[in-house]
N, C-alpha and C. Protein backbone atom coordinates (compact mmCIF):
# COMPACT_ATOMS: atom_id res chain seq x y z
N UNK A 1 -46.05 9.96 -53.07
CA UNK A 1 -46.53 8.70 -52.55
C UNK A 1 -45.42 7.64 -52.60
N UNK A 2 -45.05 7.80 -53.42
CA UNK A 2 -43.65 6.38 -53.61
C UNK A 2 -42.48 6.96 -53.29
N UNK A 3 -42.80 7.93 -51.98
CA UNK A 3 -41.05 8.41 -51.59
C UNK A 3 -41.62 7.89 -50.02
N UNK A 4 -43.06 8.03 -50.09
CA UNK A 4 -43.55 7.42 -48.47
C UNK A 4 -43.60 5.69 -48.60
N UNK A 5 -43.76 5.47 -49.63
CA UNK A 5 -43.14 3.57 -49.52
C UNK A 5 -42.04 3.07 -49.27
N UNK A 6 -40.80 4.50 -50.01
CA UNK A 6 -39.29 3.83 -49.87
C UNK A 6 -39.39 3.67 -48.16
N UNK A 7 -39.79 4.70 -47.53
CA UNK A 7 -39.37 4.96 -46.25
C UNK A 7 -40.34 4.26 -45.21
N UNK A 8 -41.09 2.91 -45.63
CA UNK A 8 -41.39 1.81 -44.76
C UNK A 8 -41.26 0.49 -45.78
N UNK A 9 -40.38 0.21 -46.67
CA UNK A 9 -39.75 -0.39 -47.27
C UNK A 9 -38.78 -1.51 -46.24
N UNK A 10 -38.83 -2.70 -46.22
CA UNK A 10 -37.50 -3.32 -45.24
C UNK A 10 -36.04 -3.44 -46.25
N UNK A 11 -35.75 -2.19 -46.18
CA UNK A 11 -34.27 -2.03 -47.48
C UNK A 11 -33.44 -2.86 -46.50
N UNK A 12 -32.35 -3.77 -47.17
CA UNK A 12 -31.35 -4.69 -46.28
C UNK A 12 -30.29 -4.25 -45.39
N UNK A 13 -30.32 -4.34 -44.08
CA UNK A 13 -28.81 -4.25 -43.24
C UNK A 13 -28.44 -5.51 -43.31
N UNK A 14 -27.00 -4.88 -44.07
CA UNK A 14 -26.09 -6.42 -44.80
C UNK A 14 -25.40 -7.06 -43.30
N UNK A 15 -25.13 -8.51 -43.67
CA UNK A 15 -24.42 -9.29 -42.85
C UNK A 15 -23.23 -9.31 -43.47
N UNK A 16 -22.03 -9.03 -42.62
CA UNK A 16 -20.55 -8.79 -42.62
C UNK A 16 -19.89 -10.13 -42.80
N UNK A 17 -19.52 -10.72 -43.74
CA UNK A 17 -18.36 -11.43 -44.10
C UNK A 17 -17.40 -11.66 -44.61
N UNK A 18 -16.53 -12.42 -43.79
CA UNK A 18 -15.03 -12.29 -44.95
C UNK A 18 -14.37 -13.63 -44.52
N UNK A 19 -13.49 -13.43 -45.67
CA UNK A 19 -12.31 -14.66 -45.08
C UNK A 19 -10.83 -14.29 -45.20
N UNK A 20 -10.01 -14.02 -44.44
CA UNK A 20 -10.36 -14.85 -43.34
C UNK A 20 -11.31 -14.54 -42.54
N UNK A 21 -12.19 -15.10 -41.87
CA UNK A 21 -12.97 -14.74 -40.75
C UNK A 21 -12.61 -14.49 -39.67
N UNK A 22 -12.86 -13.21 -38.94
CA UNK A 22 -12.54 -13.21 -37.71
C UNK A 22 -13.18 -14.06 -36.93
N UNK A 23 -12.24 -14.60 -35.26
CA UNK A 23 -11.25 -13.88 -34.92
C UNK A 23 -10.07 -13.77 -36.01
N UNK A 24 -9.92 -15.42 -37.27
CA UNK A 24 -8.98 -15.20 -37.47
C UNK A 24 -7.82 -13.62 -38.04
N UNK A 25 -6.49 -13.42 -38.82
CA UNK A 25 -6.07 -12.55 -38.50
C UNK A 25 -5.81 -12.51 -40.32
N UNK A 26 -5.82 -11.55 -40.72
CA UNK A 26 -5.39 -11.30 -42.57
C UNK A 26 -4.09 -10.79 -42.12
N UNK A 27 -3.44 -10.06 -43.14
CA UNK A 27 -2.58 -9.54 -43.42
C UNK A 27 -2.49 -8.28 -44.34
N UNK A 28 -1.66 -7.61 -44.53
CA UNK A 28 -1.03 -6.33 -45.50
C UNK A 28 -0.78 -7.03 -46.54
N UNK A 29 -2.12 -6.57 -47.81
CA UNK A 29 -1.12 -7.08 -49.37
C UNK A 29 -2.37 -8.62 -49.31
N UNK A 30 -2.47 -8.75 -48.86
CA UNK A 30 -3.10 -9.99 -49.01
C UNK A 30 -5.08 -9.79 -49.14
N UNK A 31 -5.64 -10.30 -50.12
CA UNK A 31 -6.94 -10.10 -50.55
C UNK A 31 -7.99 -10.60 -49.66
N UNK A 32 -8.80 -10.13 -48.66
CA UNK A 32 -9.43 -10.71 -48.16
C UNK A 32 -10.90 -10.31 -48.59
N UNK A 33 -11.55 -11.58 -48.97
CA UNK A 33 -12.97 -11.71 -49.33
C UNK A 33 -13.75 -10.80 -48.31
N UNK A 34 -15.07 -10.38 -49.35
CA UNK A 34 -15.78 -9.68 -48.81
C UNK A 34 -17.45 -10.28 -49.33
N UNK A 35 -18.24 -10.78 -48.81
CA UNK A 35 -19.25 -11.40 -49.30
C UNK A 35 -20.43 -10.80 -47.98
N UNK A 36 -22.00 -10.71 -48.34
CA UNK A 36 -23.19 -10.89 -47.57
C UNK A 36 -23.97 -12.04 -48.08
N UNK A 37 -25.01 -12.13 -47.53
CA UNK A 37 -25.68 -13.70 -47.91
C UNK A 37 -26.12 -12.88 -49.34
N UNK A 38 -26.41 -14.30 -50.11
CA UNK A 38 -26.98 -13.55 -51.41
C UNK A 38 -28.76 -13.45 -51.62
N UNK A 39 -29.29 -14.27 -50.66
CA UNK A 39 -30.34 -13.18 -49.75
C UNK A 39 -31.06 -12.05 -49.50
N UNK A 40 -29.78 -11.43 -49.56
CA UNK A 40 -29.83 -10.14 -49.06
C UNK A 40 -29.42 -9.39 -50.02
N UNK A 41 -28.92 -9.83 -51.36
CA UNK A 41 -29.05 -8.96 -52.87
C UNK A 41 -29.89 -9.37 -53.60
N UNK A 42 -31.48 -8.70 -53.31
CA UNK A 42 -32.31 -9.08 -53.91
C UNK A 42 -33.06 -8.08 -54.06
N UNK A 43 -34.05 -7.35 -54.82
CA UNK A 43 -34.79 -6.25 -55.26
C UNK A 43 -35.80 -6.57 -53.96
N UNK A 44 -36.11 -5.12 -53.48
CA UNK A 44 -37.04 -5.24 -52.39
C UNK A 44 -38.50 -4.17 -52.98
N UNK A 45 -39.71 -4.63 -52.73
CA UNK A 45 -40.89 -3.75 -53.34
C UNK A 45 -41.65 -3.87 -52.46
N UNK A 46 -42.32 -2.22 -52.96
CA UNK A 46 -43.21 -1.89 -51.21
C UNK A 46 -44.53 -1.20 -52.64
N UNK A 47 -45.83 -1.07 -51.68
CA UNK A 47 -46.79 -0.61 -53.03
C UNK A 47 -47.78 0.51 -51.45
N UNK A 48 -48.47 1.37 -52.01
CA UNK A 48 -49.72 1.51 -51.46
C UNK A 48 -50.40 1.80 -52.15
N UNK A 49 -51.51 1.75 -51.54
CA UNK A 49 -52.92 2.38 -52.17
C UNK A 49 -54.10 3.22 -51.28
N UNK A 50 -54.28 4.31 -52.31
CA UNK A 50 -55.04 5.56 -52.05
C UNK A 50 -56.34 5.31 -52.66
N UNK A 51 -57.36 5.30 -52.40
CA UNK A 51 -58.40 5.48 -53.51
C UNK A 51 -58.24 4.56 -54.12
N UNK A 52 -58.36 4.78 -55.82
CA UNK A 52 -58.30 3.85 -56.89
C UNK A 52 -56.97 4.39 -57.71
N UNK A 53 -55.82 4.69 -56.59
CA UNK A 53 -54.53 5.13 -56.86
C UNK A 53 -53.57 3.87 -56.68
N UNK A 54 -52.57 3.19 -56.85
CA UNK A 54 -51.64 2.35 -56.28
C UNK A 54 -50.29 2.41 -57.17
N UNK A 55 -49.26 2.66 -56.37
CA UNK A 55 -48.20 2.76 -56.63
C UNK A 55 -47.06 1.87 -55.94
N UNK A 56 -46.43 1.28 -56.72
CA UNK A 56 -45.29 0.35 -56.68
C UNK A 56 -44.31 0.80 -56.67
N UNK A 57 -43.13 0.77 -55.49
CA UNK A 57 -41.87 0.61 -55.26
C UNK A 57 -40.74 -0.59 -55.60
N UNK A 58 -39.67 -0.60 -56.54
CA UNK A 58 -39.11 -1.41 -56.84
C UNK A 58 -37.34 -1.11 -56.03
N UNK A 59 -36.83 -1.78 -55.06
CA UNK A 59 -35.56 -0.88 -54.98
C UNK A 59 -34.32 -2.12 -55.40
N UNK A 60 -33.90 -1.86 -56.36
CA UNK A 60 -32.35 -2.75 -57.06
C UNK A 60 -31.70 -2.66 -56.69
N UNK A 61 -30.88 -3.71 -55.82
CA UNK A 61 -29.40 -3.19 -55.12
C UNK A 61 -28.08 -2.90 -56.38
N UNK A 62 -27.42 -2.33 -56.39
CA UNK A 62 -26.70 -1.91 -57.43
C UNK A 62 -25.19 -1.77 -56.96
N UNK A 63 -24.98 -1.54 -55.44
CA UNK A 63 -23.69 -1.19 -55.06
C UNK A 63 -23.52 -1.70 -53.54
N UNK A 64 -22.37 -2.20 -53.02
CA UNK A 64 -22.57 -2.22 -51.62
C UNK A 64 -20.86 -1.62 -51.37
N UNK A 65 -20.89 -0.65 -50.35
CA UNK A 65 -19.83 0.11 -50.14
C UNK A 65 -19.27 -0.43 -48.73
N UNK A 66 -18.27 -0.85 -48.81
CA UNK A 66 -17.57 -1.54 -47.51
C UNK A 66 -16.69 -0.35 -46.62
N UNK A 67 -16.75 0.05 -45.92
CA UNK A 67 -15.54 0.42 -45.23
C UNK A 67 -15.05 -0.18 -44.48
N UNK A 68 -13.78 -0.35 -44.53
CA UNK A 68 -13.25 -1.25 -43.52
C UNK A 68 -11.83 -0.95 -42.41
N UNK A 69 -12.39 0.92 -41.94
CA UNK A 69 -11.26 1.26 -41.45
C UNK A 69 -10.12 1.40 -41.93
N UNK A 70 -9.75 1.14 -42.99
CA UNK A 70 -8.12 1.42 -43.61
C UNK A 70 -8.39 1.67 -44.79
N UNK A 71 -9.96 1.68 -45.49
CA UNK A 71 -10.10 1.68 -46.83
C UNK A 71 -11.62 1.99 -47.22
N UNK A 72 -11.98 2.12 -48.14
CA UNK A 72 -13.47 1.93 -48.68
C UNK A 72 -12.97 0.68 -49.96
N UNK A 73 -14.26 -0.05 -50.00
CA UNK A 73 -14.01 -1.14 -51.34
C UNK A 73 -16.00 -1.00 -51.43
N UNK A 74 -15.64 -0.70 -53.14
CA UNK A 74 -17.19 -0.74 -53.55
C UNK A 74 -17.36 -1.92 -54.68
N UNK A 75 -18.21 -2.53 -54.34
CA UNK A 75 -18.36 -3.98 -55.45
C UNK A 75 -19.84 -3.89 -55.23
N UNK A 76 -20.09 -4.54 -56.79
CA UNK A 76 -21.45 -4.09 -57.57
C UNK A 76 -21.83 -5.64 -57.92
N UNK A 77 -21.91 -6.32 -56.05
CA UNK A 77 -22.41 -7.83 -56.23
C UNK A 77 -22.44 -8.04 -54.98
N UNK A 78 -22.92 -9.30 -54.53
CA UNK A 78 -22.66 -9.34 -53.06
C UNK A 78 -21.60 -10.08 -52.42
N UNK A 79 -20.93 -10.35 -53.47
CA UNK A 79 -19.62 -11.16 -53.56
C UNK A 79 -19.38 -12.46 -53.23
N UNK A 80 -18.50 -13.18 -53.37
CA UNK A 80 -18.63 -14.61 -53.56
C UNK A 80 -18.23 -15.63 -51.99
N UNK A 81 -19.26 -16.26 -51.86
CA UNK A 81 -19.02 -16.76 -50.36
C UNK A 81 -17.28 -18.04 -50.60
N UNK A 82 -16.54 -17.36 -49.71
CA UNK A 82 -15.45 -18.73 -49.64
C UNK A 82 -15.70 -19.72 -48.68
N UNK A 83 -15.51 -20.61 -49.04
CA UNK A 83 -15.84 -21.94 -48.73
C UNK A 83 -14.28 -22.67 -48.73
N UNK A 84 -14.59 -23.47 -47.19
CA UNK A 84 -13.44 -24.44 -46.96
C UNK A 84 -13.11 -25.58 -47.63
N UNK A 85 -11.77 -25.73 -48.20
CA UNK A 85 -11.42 -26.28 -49.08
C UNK A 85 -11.19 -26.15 -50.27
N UNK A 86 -11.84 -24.58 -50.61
CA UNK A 86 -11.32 -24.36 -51.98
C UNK A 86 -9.88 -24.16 -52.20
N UNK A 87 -9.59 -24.16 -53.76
CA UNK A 87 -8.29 -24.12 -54.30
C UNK A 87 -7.71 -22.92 -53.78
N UNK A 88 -6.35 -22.30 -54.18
CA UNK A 88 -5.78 -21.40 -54.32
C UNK A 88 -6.16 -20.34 -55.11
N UNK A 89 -6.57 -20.77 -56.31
CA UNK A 89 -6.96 -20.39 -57.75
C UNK A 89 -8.19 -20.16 -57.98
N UNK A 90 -9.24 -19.54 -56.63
CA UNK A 90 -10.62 -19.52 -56.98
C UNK A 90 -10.20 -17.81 -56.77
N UNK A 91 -11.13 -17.39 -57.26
CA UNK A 91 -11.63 -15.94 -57.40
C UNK A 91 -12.63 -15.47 -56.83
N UNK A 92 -12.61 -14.20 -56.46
CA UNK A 92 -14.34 -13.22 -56.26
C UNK A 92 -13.80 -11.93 -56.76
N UNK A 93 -14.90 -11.75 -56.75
CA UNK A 93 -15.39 -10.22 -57.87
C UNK A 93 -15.47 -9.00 -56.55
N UNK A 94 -15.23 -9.53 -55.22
CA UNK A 94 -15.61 -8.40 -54.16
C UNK A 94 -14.04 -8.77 -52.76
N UNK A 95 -13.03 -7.95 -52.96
CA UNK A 95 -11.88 -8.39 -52.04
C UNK A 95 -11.52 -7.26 -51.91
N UNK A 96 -10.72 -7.09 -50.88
CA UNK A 96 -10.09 -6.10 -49.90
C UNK A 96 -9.21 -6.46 -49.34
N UNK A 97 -7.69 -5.45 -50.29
CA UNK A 97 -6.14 -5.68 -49.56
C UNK A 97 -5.30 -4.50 -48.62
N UNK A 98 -5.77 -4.93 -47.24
CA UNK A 98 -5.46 -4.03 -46.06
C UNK A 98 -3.78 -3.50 -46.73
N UNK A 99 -3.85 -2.22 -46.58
CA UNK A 99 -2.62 -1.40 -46.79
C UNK A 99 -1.52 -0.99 -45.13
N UNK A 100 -2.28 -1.52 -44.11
CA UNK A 100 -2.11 -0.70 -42.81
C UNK A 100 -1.93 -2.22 -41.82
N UNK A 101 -1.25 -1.98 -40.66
CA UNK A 101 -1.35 -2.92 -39.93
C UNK A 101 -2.82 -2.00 -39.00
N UNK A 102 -3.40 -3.27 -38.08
CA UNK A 102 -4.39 -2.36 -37.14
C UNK A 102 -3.38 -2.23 -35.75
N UNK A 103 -2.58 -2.51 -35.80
CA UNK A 103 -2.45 -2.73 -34.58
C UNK A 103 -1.74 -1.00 -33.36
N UNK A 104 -2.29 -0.15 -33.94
CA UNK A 104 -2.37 1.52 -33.53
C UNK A 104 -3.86 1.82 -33.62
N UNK A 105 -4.90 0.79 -34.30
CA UNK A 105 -5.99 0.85 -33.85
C UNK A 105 -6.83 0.80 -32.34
N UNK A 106 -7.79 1.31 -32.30
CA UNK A 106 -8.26 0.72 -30.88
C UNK A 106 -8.74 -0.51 -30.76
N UNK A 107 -8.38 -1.05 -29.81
CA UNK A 107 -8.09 -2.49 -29.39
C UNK A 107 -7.40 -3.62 -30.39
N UNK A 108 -6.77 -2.88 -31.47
CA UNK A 108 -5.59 -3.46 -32.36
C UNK A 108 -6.31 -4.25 -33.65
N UNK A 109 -7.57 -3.12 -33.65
CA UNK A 109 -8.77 -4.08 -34.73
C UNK A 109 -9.11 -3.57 -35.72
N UNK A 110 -9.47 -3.23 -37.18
CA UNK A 110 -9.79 -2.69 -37.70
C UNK A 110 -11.90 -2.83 -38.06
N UNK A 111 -12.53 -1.65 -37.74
CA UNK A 111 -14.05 -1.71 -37.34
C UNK A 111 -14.55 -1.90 -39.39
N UNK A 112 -15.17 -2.90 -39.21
CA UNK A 112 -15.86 -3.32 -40.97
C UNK A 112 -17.13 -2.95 -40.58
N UNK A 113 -17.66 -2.43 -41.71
CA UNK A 113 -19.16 -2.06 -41.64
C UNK A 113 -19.74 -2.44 -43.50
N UNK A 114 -20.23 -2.38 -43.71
CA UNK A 114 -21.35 -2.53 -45.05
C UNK A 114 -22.24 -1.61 -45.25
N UNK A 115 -22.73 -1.08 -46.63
CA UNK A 115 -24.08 -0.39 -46.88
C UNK A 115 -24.71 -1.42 -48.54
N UNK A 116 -25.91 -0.89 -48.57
CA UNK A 116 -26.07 -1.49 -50.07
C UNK A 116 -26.35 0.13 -50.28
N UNK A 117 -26.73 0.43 -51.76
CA UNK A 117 -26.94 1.40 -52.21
C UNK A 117 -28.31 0.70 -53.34
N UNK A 118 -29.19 1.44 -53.25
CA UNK A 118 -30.81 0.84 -54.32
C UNK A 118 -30.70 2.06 -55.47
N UNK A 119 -31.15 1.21 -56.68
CA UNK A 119 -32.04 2.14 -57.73
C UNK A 119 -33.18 1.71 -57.23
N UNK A 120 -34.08 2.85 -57.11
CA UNK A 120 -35.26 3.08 -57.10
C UNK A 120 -36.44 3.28 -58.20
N UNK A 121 -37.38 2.60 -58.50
CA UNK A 121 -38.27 3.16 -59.70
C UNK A 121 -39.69 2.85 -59.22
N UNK A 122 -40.31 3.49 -59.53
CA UNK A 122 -41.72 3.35 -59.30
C UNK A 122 -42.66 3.09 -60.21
N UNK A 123 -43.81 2.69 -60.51
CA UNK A 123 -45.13 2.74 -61.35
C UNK A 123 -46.59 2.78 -60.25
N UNK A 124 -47.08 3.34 -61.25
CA UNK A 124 -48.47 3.58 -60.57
C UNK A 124 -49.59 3.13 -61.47
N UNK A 125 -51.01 2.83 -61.15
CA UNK A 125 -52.11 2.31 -61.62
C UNK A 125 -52.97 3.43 -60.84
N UNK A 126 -53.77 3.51 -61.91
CA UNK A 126 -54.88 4.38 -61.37
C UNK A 126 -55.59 5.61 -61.81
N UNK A 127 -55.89 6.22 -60.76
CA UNK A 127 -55.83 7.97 -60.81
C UNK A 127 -53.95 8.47 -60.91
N UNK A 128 -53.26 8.55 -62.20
CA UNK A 128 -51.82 9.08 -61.80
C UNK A 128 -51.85 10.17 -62.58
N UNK A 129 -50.87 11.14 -62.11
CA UNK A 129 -50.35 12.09 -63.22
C UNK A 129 -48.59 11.33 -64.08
N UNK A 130 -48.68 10.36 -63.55
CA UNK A 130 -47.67 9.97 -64.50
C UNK A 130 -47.46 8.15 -64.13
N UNK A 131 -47.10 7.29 -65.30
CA UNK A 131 -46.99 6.03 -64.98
C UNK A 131 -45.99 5.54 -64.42
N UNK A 132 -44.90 6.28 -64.35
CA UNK A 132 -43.39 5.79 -63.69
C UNK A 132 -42.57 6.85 -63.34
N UNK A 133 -41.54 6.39 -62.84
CA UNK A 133 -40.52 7.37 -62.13
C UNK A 133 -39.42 6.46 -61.67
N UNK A 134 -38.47 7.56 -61.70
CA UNK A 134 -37.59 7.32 -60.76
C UNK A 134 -36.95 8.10 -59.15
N UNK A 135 -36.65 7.29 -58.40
CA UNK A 135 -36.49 8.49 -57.09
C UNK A 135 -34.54 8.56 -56.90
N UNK A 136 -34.48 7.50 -57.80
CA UNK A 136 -32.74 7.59 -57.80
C UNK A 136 -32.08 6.93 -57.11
N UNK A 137 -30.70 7.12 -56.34
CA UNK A 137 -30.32 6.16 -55.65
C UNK A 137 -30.53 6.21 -54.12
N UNK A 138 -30.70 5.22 -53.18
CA UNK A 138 -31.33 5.16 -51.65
C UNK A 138 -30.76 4.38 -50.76
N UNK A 139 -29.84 4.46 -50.10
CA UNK A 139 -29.07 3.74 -48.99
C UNK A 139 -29.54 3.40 -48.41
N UNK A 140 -29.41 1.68 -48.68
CA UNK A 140 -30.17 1.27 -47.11
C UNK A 140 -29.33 1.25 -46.23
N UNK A 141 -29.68 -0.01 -44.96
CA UNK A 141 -29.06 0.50 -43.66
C UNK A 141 -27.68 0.09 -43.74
N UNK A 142 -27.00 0.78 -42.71
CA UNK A 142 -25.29 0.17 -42.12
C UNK A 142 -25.61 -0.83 -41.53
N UNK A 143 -25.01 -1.52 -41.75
CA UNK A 143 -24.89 -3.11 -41.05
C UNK A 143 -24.01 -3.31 -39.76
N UNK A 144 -24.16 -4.20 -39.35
CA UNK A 144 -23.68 -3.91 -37.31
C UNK A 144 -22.43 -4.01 -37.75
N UNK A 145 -21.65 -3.76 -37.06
CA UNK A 145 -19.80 -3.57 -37.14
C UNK A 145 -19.46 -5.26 -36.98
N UNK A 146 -18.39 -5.38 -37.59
CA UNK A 146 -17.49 -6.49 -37.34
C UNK A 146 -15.88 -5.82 -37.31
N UNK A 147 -15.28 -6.65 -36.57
CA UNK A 147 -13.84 -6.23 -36.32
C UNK A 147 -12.90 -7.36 -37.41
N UNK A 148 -11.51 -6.78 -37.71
CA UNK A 148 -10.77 -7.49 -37.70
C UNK A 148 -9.72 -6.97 -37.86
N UNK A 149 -8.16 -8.20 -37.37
CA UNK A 149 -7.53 -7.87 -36.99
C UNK A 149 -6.12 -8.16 -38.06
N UNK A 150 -5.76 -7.01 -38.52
CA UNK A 150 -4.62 -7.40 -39.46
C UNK A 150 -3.08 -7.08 -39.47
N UNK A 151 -2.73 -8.09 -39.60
CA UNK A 151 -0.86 -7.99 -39.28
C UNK A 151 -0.34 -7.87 -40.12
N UNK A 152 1.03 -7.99 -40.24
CA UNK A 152 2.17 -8.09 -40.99
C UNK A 152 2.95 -9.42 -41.18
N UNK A 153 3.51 -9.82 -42.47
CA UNK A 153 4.61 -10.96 -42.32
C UNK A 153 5.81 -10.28 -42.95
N UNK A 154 6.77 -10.72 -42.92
CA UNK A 154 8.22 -10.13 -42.80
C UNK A 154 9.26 -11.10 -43.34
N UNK A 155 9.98 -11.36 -44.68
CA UNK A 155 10.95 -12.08 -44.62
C UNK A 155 12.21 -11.98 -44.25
N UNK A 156 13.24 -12.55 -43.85
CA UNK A 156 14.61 -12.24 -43.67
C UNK A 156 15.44 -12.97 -44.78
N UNK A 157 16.59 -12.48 -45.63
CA UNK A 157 17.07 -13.03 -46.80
C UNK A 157 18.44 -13.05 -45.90
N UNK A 158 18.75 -14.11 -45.75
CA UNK A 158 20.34 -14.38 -44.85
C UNK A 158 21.10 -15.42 -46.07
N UNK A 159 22.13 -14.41 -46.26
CA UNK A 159 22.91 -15.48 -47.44
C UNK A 159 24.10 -16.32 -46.76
């Protein structure tokens, strides 16, 4: 019964952000933020009921796995929104430093996508053969693609 709740459950397809934001352009070596609304890291619960049976779905987001075409980055938050005007010296707990230029990519872009990953646990009231469970971990959806586009900078040392 609580494997037929996960699966009409509204588990989250994350919204893709970063900074720089596309269009703008990152770079090689350089950390670019990775954040979804925080919204959208929130425990989602689904229940039904049979008879004088009812069972509760709890799903915990625990992981969200980025790929971002040149890499995977897994952060266990939804990471920290950047905001204009911050310092130099601010931090997040969720960043991604392109190793690759895109520009041998198709259309010179690198394709970002998102997943969350849920713990799952259940309880039941009722008629049960057992009061809880777990169903383990449950991917929700891929999130729509975002592009971006990352270059290179280059110094010249002329003495």
């Amino acid at each position: 019964m609580a494997e037929t709740v996960v699966e009409s459950m509204p588990l989250v397809k994350p919204t893709v952000n970063m900074a720089p934001q596309p269009p703008l352009m990152t770079y090689v070596g350089l950390p670019t933020w990775l954040w979804m609304g925080e919204n959208q890291w929130s425990n989602v619960t689904g229940s039904a009921t049979i008879g004088n049976t009812t069972v509760t779905v709890v799903a915990e987001p625990i992981r969200v796995t980025w790929d971002l075409g040149d890499g995977m980055e897994t952060c266990t938050t939804a990471g920290r929104k950047w905001q204009k005007g911050m310092s130099s010296d601010e931090q997040t707990d969720c960043s991604y430093a392109f190793q690759h230029v895109s520009d041998f990519e198709p259309d010179g872009v690198f394709k970002v996508t998102a997943v969350i990953s849920y713990a799952v646990n259940w309880t039941c009231s009722g008629a049960c053969l057992s009061t809880a469970g777990t169903l383990g971990e449950v991917p929700g959806f891929t999130s729509d693609a975002t592009t971006i586009q990352v270059g290179e900078r280059q110094s010249v040392v002329i003495r």
